[in-house]
Protein backbone atom coordinates (compact mmCIF):
# COMPACT_ATOMS: atom_id res chain seq x y z
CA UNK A 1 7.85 25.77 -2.76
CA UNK A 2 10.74 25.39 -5.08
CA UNK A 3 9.95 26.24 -8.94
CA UNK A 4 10.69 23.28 -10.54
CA UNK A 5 9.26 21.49 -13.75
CA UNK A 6 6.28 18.81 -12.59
CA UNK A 7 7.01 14.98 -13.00
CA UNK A 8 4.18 13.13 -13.77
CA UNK A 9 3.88 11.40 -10.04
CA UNK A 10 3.38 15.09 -8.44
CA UNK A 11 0.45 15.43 -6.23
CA UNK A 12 -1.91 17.66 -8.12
CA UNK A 13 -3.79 20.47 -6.29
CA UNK A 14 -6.94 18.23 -6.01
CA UNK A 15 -4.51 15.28 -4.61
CA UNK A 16 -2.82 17.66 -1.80
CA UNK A 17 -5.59 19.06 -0.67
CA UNK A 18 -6.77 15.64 0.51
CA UNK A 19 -3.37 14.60 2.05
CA UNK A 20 -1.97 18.13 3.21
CA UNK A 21 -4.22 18.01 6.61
CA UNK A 22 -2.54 14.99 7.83
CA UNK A 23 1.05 16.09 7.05
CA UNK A 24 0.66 19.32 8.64
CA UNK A 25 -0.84 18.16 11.74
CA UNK A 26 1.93 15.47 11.41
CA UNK A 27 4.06 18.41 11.53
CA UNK A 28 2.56 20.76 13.90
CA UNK A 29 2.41 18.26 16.59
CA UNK A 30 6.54 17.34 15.91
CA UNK A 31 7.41 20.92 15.95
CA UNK A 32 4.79 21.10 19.81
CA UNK A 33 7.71 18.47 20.97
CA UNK A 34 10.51 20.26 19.97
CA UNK A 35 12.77 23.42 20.81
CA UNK A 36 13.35 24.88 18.04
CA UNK A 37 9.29 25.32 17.72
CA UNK A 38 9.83 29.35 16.85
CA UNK A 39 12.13 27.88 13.78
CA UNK A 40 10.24 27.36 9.89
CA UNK A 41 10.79 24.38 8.39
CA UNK A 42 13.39 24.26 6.06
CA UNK A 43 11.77 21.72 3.29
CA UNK A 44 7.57 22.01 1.91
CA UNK A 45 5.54 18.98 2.59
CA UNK A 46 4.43 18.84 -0.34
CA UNK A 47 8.12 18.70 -2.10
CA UNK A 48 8.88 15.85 0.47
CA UNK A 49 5.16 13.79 -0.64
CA UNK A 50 6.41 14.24 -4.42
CA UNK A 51 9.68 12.93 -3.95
CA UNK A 52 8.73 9.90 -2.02
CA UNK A 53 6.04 9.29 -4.71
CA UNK A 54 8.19 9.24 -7.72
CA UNK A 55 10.54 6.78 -5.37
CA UNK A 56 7.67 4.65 -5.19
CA UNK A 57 6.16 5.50 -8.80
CA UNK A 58 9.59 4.77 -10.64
CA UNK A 59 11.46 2.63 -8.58
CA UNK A 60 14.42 4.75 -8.69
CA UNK A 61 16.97 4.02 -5.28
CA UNK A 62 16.55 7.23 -3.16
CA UNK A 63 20.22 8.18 -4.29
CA UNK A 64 18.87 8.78 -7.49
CA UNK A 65 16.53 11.56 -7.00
CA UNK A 66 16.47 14.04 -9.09
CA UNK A 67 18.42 16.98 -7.56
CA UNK A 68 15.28 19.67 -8.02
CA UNK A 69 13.69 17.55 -5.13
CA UNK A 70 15.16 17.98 -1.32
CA UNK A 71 18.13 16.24 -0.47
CA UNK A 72 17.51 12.53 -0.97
CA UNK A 73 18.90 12.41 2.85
CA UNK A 74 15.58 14.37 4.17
CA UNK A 75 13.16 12.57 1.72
CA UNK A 76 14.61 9.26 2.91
CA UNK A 77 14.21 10.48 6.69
CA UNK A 78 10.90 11.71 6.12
CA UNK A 79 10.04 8.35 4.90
CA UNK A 80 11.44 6.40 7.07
CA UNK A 81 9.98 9.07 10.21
CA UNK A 82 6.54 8.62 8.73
CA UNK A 83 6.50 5.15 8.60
CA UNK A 84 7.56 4.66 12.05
CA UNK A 85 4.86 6.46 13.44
CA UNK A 86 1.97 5.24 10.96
CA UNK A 87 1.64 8.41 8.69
CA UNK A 88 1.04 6.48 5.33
CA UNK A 89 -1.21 3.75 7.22
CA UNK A 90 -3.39 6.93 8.48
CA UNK A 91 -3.34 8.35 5.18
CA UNK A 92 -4.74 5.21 3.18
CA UNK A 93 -7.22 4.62 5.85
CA UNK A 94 -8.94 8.15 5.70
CA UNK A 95 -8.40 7.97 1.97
CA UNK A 96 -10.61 4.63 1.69
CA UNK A 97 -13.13 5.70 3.75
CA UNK A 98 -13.55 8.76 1.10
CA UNK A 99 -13.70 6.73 -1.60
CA UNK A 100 -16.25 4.10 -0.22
CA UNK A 101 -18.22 7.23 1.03
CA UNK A 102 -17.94 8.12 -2.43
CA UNK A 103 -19.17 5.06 -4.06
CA UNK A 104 -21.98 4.79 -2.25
CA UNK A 105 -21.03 2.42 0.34
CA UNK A 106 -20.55 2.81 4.45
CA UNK A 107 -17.42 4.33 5.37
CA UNK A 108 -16.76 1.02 7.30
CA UNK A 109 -16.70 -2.54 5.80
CA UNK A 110 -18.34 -5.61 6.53
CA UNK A 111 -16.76 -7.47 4.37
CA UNK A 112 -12.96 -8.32 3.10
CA UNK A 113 -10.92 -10.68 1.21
CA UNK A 114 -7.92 -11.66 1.90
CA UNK A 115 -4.56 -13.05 -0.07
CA UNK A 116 -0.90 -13.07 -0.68
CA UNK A 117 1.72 -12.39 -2.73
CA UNK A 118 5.37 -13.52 -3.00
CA UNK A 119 7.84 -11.44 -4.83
CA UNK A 120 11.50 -11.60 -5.26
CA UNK A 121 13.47 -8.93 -2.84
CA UNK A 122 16.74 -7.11 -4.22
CA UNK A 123 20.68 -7.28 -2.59
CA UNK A 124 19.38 -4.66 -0.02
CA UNK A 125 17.23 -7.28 2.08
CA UNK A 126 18.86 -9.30 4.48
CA UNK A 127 19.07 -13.11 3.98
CA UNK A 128 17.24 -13.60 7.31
CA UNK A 129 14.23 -11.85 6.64
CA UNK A 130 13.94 -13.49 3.17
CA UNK A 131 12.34 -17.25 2.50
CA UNK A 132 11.86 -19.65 -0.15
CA UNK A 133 7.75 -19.99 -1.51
CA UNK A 134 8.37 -23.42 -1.97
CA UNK A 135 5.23 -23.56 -4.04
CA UNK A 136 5.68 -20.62 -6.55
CA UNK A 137 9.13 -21.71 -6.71
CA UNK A 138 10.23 -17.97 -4.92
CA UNK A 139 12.79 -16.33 -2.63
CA UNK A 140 11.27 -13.29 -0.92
CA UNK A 141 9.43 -12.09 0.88
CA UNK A 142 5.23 -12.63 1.19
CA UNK A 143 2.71 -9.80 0.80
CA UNK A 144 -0.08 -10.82 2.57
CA UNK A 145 -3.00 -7.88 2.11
CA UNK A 146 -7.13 -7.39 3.31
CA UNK A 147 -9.00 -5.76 1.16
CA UNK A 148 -12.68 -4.20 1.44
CA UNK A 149 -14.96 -5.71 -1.78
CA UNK A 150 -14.42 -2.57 -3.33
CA UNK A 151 -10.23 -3.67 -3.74
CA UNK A 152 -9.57 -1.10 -1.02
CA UNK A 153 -6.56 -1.99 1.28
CA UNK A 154 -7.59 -2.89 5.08
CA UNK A 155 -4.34 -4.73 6.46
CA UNK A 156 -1.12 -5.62 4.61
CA UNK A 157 1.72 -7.60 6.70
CA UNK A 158 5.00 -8.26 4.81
CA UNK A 159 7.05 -11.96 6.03
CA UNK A 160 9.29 -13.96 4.57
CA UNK A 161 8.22 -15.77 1.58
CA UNK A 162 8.40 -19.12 3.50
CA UNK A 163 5.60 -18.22 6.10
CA UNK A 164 2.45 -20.26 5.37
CA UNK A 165 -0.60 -18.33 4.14
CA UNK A 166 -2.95 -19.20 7.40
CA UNK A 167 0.07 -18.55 9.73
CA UNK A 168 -0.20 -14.85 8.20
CA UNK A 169 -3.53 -14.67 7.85
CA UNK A 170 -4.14 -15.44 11.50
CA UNK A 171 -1.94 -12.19 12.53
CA UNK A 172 -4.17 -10.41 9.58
CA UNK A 173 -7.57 -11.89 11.23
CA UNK A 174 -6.46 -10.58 14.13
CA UNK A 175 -5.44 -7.52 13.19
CA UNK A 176 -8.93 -7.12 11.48
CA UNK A 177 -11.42 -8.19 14.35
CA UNK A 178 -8.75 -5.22 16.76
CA UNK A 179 -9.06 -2.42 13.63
CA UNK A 180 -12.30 -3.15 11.65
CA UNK A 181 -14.93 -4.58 14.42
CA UNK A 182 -17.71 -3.82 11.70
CA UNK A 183 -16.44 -6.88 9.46
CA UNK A 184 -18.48 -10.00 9.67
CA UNK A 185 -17.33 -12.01 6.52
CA UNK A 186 -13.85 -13.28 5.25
CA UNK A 187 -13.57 -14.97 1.61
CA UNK A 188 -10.20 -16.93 1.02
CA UNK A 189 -8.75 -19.21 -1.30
CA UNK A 190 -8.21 -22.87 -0.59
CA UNK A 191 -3.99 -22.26 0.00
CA UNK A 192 -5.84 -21.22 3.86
CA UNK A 193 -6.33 -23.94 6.23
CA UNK A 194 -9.62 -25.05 8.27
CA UNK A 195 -8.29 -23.65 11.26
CA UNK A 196 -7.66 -19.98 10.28
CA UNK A 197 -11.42 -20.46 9.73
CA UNK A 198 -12.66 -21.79 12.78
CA UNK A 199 -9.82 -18.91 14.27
CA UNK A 200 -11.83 -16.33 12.19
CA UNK A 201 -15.42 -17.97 13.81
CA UNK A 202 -14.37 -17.25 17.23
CA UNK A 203 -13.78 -13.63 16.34
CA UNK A 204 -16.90 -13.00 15.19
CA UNK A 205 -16.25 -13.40 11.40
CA UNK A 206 -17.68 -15.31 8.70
CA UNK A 207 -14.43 -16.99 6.60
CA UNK A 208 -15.07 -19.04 3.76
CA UNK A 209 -12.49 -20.69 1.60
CA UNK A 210 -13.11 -20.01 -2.29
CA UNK A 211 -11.84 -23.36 -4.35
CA UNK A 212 -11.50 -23.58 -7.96
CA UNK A 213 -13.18 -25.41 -10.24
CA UNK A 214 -11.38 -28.43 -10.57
CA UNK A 215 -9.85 -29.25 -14.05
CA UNK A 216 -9.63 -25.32 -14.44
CA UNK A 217 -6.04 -24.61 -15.85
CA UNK A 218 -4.04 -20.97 -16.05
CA UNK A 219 -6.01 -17.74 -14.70
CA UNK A 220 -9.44 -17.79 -13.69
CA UNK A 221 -11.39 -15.19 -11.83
CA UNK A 222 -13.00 -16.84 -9.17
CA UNK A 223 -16.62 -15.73 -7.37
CA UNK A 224 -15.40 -12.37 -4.70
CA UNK A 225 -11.68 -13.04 -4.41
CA UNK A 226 -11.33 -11.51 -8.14
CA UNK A 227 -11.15 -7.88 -5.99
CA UNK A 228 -8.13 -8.68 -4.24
CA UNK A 229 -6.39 -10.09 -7.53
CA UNK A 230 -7.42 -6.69 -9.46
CA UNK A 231 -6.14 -4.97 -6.12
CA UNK A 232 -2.13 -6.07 -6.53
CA UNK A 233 -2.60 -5.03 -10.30
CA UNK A 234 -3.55 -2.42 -9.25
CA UNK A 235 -0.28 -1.46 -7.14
CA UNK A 236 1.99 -2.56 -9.89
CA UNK A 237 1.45 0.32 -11.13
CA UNK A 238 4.20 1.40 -9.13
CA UNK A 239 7.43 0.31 -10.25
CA UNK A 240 8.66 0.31 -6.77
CA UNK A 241 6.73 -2.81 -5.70
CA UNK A 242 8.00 -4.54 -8.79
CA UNK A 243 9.96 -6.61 -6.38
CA UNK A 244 11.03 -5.91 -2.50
CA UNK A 245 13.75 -3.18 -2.21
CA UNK A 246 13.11 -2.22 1.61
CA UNK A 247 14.98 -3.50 3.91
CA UNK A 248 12.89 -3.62 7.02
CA UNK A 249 9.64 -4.99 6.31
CA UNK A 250 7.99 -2.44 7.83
CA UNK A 251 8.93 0.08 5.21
CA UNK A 252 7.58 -3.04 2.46
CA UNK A 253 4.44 -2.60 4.16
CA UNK A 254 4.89 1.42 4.35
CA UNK A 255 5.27 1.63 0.00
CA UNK A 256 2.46 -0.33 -0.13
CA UNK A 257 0.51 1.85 1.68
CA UNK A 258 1.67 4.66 -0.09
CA UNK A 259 1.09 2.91 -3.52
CA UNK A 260 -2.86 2.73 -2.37
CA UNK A 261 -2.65 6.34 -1.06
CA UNK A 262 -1.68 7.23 -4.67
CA UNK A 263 -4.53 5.16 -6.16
CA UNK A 264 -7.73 6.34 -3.78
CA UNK A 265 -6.37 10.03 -3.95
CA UNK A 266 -6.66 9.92 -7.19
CA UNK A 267 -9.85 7.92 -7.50
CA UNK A 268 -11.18 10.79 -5.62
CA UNK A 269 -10.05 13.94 -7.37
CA UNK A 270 -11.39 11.96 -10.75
CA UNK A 271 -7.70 11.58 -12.50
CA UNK A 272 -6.55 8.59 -14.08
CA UNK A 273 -3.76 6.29 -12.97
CA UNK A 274 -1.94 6.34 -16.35
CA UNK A 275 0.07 2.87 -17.64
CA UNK A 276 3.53 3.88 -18.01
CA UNK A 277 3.01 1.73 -21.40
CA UNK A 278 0.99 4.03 -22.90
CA UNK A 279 2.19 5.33 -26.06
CA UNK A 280 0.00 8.39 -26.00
CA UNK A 281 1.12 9.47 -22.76
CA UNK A 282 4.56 8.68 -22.25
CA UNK A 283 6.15 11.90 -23.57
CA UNK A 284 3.83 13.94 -22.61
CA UNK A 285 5.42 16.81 -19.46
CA UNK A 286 2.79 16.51 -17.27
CA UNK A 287 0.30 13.60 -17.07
CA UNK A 288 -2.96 14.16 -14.52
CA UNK A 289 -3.46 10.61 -13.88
């Protein structure tokens, strides 16, 4: 690997040692296909990871890498090669079955929760695949994500903003019941419809729409949703998701999954996801969390 002073949003040794297996046999199995097998690779895995992690870390346009990293050209086709063929979606799945291992819990769910979020999407997004949220007053695009109770990504799907909540969550229902068979229970809020429930009954699952209290005015954690709510805090954590820079929404979904990948690797390996407000930390050349 290329000597290079760390940026915080490296993979530490703890970190690659839980993603490295997948990225080699990602690897491995390319080169098998191709016929220049006999040839080394010309860029480390783990310099490609770091690069596409401080893209999604910082927010920074792939141009602007920092020139110590590969050639923003081969991080950006690494990224774009691995999303394609479900590299980050493999990733956070093996990575949350860790970390529920680790808590504790079964490696597979019973339970999930499900919600969405609009967000405003940059020049780079084309007009058709954007909508207006008519009710948060938003153009964008919708992140609609499942999480485990633990806040653990299951299923994201990225639409345009306009796309009702139980129209997406009946492709995410769907997508659960194919991909998580062990899930019997489904809590949503009341901005999903009757019929995504009785949808949800004929798969098998349990779906029950959480209201608030009437009266009940600003932000209010309400009874097993609150997990999903701590969940997209949890991802704003990368400046990349700030709003929706990808074009395709298939790479929205991809940063997303890469944004959890960050968060259960380093659940696991014990180091801290570190607030880019804090004053103690800021200046500091390397930062473990």
């Amino acid at each position: 690997m290329h000597a290079r002073r760390p940026y915080p949003s490296d993979l530490s040794d703890a970190r690659w040692e839980l993603i490295e297996p997948v990225l080699s046999a990602w690897r491995f199995e390319r080169r098998g296909r191709a016929l220049d097998f006999g040839r080394p690779p010309e860029h480390d895995l783990r310099e490609i990871m770091d690069a596409i992690l401080y893209v999604d870390r910082t927010g920074v346009q792939w141009r602007y890498l920092p020139h110590d990293f590969p050639p923003w050209e081969t991080v950006y086709g690494y990224f774009a090669k691995w999303t394609k063929e479900g590299v980050f979606t493999q990733l956070s799945g093996l990575l949350r079955e860790l970390v529920r291992q680790k808590e504790g819990r079964s490696a597979k769910p019973s339970a999930c929760v499900i919600d969405a979020q609009s967000v405003k999407t940059s020049t780079s997004v084309p007009a058709a695949g954007q909508g207006i949220d008519a009710a948060k007053k938003i153009v964008g695009r919708k992140r609609s994500i499942v999480t485990d109770t633990l806040g653990l990504m299951l299923v994201v799907l990225v639409t345009a903003a306009s796309v009702q909540d139980s129209v997406a969550g009946t492709d995410l229902i769907d997508h659960v019941a194919a991909a998580h068979p062990s899930i019997r229970k489904a809590w949503v809020d009341g901005g999903y419809r009757q019929h995504l429930v009785e949808h949800a009954a004929r798969l098998g699952i349990d779906m029950e729409i959480v209201q608030r209290t009437p009266g009940t005015k600003g932000f209010a954690p309400l009874p097993k949703r609150w997990t999903v709510e701590r969940t997209y805090g949890w991802l704003m954590f990368h400046r990349r998701l700030a709003r929706d820079y990808e074009t395709l929404p298939a790479r929205s979904e991809a940063v997303i999954h890469l944004a959890m990948t960050d968060l259960m690797a380093r659940r696991l390996a014990g180091e801290t996801t570190i607030s880019w407000r804090d004053p103690e930390t800021r200046d500091q050349t390397h930062i473990p969390g």
